[in-house]
N, C-alpha and C. Protein backbone atom coordinates (compact mmCIF):
# COMPACT_ATOMS: atom_id res chain seq x y z
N UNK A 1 0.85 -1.18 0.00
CA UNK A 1 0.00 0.00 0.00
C UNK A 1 0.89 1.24 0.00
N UNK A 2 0.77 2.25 -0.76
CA UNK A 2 1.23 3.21 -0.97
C UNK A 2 1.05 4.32 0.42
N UNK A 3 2.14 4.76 1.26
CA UNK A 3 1.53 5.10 2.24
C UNK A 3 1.97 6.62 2.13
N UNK A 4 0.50 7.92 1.80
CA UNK A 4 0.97 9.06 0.91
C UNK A 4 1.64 9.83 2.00
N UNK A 5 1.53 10.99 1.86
CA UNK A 5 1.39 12.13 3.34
C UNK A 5 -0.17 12.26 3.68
N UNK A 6 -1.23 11.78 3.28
CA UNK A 6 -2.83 12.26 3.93
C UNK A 6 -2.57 11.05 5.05
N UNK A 7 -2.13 9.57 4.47
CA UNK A 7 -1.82 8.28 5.18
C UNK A 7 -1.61 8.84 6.45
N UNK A 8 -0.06 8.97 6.07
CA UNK A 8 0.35 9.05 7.28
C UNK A 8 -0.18 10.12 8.34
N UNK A 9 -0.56 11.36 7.72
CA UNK A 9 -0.98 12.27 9.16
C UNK A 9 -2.56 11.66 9.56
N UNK A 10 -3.29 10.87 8.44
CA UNK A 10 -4.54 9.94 9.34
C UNK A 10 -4.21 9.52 10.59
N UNK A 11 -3.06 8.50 10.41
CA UNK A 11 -2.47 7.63 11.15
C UNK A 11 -2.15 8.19 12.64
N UNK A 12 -1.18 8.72 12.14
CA UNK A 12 -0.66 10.54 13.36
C UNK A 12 -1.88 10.84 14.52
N UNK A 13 -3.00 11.07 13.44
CA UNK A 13 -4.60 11.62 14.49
C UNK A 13 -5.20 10.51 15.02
N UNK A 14 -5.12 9.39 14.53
CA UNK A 14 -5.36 7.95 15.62
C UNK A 14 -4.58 7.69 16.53
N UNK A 15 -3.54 7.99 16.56
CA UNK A 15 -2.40 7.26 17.51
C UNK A 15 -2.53 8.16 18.11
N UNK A 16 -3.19 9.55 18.43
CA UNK A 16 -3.57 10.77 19.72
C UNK A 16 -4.66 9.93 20.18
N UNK A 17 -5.89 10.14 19.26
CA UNK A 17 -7.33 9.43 19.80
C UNK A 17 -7.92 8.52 19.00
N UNK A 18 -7.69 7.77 18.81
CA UNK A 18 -8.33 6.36 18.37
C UNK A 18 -9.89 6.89 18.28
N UNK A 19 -10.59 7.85 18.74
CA UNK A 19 -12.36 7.35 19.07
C UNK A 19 -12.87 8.94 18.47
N UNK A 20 -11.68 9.62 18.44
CA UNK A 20 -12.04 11.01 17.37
C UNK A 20 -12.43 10.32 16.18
N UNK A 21 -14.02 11.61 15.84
CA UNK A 21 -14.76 10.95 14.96
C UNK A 21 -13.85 11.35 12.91
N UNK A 22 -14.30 10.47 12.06
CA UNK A 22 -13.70 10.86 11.17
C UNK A 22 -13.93 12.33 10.32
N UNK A 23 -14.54 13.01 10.75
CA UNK A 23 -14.89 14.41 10.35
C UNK A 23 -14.06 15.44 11.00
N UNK A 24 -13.45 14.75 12.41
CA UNK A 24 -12.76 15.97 13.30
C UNK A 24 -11.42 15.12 12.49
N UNK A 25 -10.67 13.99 12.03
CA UNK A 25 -9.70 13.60 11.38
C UNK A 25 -9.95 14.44 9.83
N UNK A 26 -10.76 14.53 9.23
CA UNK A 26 -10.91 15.00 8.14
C UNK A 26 -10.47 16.53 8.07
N UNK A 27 -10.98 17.27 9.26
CA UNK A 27 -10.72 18.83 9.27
C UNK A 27 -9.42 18.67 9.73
N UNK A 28 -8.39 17.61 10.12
CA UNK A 28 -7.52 18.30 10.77
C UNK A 28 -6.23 18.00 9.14
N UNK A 29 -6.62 16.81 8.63
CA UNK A 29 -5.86 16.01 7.16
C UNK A 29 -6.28 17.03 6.14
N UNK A 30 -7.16 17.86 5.81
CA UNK A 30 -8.25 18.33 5.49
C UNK A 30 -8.59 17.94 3.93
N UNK A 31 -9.13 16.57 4.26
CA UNK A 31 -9.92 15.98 3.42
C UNK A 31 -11.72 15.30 3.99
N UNK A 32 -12.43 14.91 3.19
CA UNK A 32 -13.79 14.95 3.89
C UNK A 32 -14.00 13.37 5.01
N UNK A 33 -15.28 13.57 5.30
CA UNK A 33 -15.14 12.89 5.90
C UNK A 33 -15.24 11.04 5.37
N UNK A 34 -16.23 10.75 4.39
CA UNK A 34 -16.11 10.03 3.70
C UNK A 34 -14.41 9.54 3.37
N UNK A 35 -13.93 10.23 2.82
CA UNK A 35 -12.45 9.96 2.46
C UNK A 35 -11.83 9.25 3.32
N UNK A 36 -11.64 10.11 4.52
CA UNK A 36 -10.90 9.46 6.26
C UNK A 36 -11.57 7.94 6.19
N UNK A 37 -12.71 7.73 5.55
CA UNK A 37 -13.16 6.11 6.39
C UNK A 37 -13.27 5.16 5.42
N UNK A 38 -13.10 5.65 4.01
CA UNK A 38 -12.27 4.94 3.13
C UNK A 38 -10.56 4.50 3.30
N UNK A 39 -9.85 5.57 3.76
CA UNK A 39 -8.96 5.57 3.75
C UNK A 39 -8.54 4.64 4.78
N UNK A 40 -9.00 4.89 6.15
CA UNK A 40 -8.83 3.77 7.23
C UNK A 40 -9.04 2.61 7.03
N UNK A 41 -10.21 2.11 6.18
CA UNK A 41 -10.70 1.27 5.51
C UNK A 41 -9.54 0.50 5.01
N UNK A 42 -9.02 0.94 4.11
CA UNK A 42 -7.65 0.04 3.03
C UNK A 42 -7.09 0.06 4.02
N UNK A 43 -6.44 0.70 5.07
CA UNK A 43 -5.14 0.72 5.93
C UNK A 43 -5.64 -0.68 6.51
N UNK A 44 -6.86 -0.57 7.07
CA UNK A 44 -7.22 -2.00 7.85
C UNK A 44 -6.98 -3.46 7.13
N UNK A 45 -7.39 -3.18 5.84
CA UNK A 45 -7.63 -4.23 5.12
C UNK A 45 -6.29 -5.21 4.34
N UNK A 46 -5.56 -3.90 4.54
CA UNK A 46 -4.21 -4.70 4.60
C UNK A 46 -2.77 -4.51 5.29
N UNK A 47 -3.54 -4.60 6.45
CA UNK A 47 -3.04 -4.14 7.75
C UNK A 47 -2.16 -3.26 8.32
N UNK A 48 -2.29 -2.49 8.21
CA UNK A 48 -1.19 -1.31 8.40
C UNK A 48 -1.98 -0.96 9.50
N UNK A 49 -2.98 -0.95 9.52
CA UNK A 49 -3.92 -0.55 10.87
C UNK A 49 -4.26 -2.35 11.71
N UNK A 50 -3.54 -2.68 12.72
CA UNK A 50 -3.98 -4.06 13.24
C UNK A 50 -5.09 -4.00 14.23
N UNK A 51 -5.47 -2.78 14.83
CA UNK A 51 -6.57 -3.20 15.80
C UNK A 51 -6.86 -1.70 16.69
N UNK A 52 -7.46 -1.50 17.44
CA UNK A 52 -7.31 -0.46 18.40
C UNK A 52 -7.40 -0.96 20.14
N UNK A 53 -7.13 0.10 20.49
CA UNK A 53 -7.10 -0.73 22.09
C UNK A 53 -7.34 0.16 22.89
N UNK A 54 -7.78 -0.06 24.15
CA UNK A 54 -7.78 0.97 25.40
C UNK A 54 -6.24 0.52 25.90
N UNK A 55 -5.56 1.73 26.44
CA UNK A 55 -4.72 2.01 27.52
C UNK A 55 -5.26 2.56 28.95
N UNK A 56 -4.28 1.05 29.75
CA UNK A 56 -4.76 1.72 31.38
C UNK A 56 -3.79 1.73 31.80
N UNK A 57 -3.81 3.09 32.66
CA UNK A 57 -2.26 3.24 33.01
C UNK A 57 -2.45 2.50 34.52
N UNK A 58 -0.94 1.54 34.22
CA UNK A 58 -0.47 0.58 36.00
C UNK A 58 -0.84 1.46 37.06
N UNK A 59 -0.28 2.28 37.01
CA UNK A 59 -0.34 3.13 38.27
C UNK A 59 -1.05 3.79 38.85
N UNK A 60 -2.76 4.02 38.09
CA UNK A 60 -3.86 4.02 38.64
C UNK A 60 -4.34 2.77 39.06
N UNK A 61 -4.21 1.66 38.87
CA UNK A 61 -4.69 0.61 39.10
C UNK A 61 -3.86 -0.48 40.37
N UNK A 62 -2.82 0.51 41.09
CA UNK A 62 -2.00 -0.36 41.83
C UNK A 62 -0.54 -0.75 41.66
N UNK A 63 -0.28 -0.86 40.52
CA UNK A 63 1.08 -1.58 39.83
C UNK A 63 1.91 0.17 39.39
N UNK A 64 2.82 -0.23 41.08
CA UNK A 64 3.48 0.86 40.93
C UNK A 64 5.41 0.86 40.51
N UNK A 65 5.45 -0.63 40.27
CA UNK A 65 6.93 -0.67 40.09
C UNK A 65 6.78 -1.24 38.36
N UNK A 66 7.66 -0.26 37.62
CA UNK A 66 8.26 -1.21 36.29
C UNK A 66 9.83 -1.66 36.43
N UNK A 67 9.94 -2.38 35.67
CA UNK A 67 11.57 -3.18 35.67
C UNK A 67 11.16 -3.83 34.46
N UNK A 68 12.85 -3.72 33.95
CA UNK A 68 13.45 -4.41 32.72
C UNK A 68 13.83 -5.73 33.74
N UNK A 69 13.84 -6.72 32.67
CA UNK A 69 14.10 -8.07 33.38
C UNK A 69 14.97 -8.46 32.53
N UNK A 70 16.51 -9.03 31.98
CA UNK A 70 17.10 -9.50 31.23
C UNK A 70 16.77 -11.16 31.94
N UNK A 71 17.78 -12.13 30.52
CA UNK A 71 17.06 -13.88 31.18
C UNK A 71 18.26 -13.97 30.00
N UNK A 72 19.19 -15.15 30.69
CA UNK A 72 20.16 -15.72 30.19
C UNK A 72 19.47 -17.35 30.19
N UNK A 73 18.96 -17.84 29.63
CA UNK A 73 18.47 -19.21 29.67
C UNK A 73 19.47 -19.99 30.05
N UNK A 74 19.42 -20.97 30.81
CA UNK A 74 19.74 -21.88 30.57
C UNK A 74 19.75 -23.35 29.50
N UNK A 75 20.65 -23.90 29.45
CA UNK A 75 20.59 -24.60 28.09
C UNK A 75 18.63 -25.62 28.27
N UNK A 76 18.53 -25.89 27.18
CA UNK A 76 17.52 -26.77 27.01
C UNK A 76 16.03 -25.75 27.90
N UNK A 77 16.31 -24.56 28.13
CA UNK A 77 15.19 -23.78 29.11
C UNK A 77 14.56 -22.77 28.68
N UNK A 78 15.12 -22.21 27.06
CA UNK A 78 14.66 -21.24 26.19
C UNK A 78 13.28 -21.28 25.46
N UNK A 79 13.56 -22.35 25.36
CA UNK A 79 11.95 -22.91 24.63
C UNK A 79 10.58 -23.17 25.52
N UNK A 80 11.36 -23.82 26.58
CA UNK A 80 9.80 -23.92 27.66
C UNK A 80 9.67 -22.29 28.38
N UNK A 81 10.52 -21.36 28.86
CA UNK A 81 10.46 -19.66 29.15
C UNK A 81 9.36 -19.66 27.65
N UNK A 82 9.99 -19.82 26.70
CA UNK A 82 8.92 -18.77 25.78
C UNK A 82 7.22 -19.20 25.76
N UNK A 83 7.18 -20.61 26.42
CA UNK A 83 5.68 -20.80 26.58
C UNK A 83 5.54 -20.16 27.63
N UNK A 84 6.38 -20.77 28.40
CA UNK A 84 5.83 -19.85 30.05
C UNK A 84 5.04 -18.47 30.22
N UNK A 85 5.92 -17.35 29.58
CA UNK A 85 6.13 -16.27 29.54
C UNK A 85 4.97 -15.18 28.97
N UNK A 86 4.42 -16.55 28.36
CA UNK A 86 3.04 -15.62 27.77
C UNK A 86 1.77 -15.79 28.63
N UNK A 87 2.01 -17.09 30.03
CA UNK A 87 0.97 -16.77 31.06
C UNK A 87 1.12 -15.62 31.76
N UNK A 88 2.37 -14.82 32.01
CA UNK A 88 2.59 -13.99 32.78
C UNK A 88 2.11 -12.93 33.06
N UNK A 89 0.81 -12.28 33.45
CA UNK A 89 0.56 -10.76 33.29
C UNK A 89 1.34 -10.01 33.31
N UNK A 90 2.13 -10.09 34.00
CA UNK A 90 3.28 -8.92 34.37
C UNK A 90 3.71 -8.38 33.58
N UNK A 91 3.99 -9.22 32.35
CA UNK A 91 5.03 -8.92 30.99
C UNK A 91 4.19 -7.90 30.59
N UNK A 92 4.61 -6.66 30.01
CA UNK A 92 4.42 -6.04 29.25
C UNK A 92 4.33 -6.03 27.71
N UNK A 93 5.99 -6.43 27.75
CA UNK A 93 6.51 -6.42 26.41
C UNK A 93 7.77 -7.75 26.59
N UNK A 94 7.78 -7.93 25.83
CA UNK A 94 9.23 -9.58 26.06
C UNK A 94 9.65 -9.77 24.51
N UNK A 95 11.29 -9.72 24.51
CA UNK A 95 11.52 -9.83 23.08
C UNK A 95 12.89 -10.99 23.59
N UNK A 96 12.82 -11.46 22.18
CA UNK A 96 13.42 -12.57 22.00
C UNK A 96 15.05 -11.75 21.65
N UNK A 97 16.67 -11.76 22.29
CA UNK A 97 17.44 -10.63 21.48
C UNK A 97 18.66 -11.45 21.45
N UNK A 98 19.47 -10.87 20.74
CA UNK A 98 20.95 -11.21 20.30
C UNK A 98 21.80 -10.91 21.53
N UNK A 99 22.94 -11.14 21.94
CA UNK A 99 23.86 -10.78 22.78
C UNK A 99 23.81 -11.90 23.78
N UNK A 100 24.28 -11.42 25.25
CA UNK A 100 24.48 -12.62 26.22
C UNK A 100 23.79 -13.21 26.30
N UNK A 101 22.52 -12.03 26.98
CA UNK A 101 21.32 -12.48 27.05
C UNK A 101 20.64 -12.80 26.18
N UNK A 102 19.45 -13.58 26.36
CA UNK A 102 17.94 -14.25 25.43
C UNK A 102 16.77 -13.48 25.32
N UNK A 103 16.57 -12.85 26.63
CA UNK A 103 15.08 -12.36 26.40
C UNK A 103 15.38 -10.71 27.43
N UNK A 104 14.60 -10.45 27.00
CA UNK A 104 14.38 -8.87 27.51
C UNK A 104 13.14 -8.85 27.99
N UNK A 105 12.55 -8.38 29.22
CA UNK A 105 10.74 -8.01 29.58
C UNK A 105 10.63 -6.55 29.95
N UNK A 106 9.92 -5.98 29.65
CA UNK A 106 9.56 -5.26 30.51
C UNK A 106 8.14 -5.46 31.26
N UNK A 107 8.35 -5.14 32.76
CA UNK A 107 7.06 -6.04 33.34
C UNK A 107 6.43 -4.78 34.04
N UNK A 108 5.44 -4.85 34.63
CA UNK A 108 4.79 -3.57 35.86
C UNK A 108 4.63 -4.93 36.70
N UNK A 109 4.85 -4.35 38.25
CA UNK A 109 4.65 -5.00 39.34
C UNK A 109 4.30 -4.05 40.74
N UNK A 110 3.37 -4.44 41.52
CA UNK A 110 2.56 -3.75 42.52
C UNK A 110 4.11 -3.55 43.50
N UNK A 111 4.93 -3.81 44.03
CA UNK A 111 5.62 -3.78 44.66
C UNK A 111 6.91 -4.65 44.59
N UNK A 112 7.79 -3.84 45.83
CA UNK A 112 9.28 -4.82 45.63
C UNK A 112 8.51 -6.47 45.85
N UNK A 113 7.95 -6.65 47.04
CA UNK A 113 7.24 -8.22 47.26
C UNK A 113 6.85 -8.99 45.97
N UNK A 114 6.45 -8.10 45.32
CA UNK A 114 5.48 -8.70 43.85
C UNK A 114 6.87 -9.20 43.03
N UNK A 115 7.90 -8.25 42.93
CA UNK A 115 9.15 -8.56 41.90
C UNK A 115 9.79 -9.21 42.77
N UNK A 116 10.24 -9.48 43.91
CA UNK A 116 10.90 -10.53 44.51
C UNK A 116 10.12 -12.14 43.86
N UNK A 117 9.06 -12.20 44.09
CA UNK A 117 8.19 -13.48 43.89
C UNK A 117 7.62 -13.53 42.21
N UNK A 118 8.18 -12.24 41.29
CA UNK A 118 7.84 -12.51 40.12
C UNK A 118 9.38 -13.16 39.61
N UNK A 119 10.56 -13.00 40.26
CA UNK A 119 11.49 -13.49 40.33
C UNK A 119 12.07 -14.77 40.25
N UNK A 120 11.63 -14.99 41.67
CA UNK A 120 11.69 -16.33 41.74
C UNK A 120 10.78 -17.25 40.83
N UNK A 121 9.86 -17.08 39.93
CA UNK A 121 9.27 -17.47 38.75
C UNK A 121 10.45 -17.87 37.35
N UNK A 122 11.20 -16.97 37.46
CA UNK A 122 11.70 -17.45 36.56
C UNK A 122 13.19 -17.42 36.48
N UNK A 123 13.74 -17.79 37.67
CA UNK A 123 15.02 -18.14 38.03
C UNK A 123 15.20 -19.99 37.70
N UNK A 124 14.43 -20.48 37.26
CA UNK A 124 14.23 -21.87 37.09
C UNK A 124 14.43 -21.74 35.61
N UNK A 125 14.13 -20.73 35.16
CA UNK A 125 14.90 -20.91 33.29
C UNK A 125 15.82 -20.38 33.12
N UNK A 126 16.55 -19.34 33.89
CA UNK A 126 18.11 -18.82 33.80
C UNK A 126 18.10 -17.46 34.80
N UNK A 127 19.50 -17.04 34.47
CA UNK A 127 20.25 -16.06 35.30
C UNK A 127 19.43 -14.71 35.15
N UNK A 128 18.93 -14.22 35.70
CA UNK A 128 18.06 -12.86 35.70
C UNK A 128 18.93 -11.69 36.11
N UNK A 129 18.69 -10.73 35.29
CA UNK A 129 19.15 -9.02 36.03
C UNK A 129 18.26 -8.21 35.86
N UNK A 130 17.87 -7.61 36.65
CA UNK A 130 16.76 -6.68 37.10
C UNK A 130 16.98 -4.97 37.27
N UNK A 131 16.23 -4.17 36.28
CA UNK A 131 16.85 -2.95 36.59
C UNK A 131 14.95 -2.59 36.48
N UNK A 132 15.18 -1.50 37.51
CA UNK A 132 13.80 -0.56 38.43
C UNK A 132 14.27 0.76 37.16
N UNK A 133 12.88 0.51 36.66
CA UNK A 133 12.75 2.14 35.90
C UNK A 133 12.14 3.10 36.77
N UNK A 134 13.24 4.02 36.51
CA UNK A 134 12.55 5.33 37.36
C UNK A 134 11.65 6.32 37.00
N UNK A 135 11.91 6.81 35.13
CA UNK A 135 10.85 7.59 34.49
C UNK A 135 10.74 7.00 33.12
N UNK A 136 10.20 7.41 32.70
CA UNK A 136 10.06 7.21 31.03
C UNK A 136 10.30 8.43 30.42
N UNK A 137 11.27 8.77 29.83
CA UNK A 137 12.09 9.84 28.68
C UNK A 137 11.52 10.00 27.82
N UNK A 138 11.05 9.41 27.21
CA UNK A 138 10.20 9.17 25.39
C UNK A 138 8.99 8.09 25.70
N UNK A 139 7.86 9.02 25.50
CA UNK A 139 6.72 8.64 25.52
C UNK A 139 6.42 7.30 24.01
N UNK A 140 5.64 6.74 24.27
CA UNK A 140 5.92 5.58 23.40
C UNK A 140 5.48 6.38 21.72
N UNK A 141 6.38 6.33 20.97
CA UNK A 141 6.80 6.78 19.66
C UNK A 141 6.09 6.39 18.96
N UNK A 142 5.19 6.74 17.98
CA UNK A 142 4.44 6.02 16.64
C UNK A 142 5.22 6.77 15.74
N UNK A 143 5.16 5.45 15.21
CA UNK A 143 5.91 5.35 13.81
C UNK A 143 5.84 6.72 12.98
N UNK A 144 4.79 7.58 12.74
CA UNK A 144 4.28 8.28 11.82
C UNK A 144 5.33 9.51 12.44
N UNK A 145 5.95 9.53 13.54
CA UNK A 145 6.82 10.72 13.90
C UNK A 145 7.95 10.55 13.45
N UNK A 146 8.46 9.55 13.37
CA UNK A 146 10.23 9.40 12.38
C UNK A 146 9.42 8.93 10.93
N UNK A 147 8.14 8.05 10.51
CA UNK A 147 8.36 7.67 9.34
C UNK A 147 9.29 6.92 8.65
N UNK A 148 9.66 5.78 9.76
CA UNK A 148 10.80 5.07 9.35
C UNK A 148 10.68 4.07 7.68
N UNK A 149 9.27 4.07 7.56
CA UNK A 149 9.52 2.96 6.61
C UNK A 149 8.64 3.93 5.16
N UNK A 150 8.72 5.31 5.21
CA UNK A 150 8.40 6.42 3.96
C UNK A 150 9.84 6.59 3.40
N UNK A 151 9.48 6.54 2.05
CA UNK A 151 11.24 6.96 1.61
C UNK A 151 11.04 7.90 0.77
């Protein structure tokens, strides 16, 4: 799919509000409103648009600690972690990476108690290091602000 400049600043005004109607996207792209829900339309249809979602932020809800979790598997323990790992609420985000380590998480947890005992969870598949985030620097980035994949 050809992704123009109307594309991308559509895109731009969803990733603020997902539930802004397509007429207030239309005045801001300034094309009509019809257009905006055609246009979303193709993005969906061949996926450039995968879904929408509510965000709740942890920290109204209790879950006041985040931490990066690194995981050095142990041999033969990489493969059963990656089933494991997807019962976990905690996980946020978990990527599979190159270097010493195997896996990367980032988790939210209600307290030190909660990450002590989310810990010991998975010290049975390898060597863990644990770092406590203190802020977040860069609010989570959509694509449509670098435009990494427009040439």
């Amino acid at each position: 799919m050809l992704m123009d400049a109307l594309n991308w600043n559509i895109l731009k005004c969803l990733q603020k509000n997902a539930r802004q109607s397509n007429a207030e996207i239309g005045r801001v792209v300034g094309i009509s409103s019809p257009a905006v829900s055609e246009r979303i339309k193709k993005m969906e249809d061949v996926g450039v648009i995968n879904g929408y979602k509510t965000i709740v932020s942890p920290y109204e809800v209790g879950y006041q600690l985040k931490a990066i979790i690194t995981i050095r598997a142990f041999m033969g323990k990489l493969k059963p972690f990656l089933i494991k790992v997807k019962t976990f609420d905690e996980v946020l985000n978990c990527y599979r990476i190159t270097g010493n380590e195997n896996i990367v998480m980032e988790v939210m947890l209600k307290n030190q108690k909660h990450l002590e005992q989310f810990i010991d969870q998975l010290i049975s598949y390898g060597e863990t290091k644990t770092q406590i985030v203190l802020s977040n620097v860069i609010e989570n980035n959509a694509i449509t602000k670098t435009k990494l994949y427009e040439i």
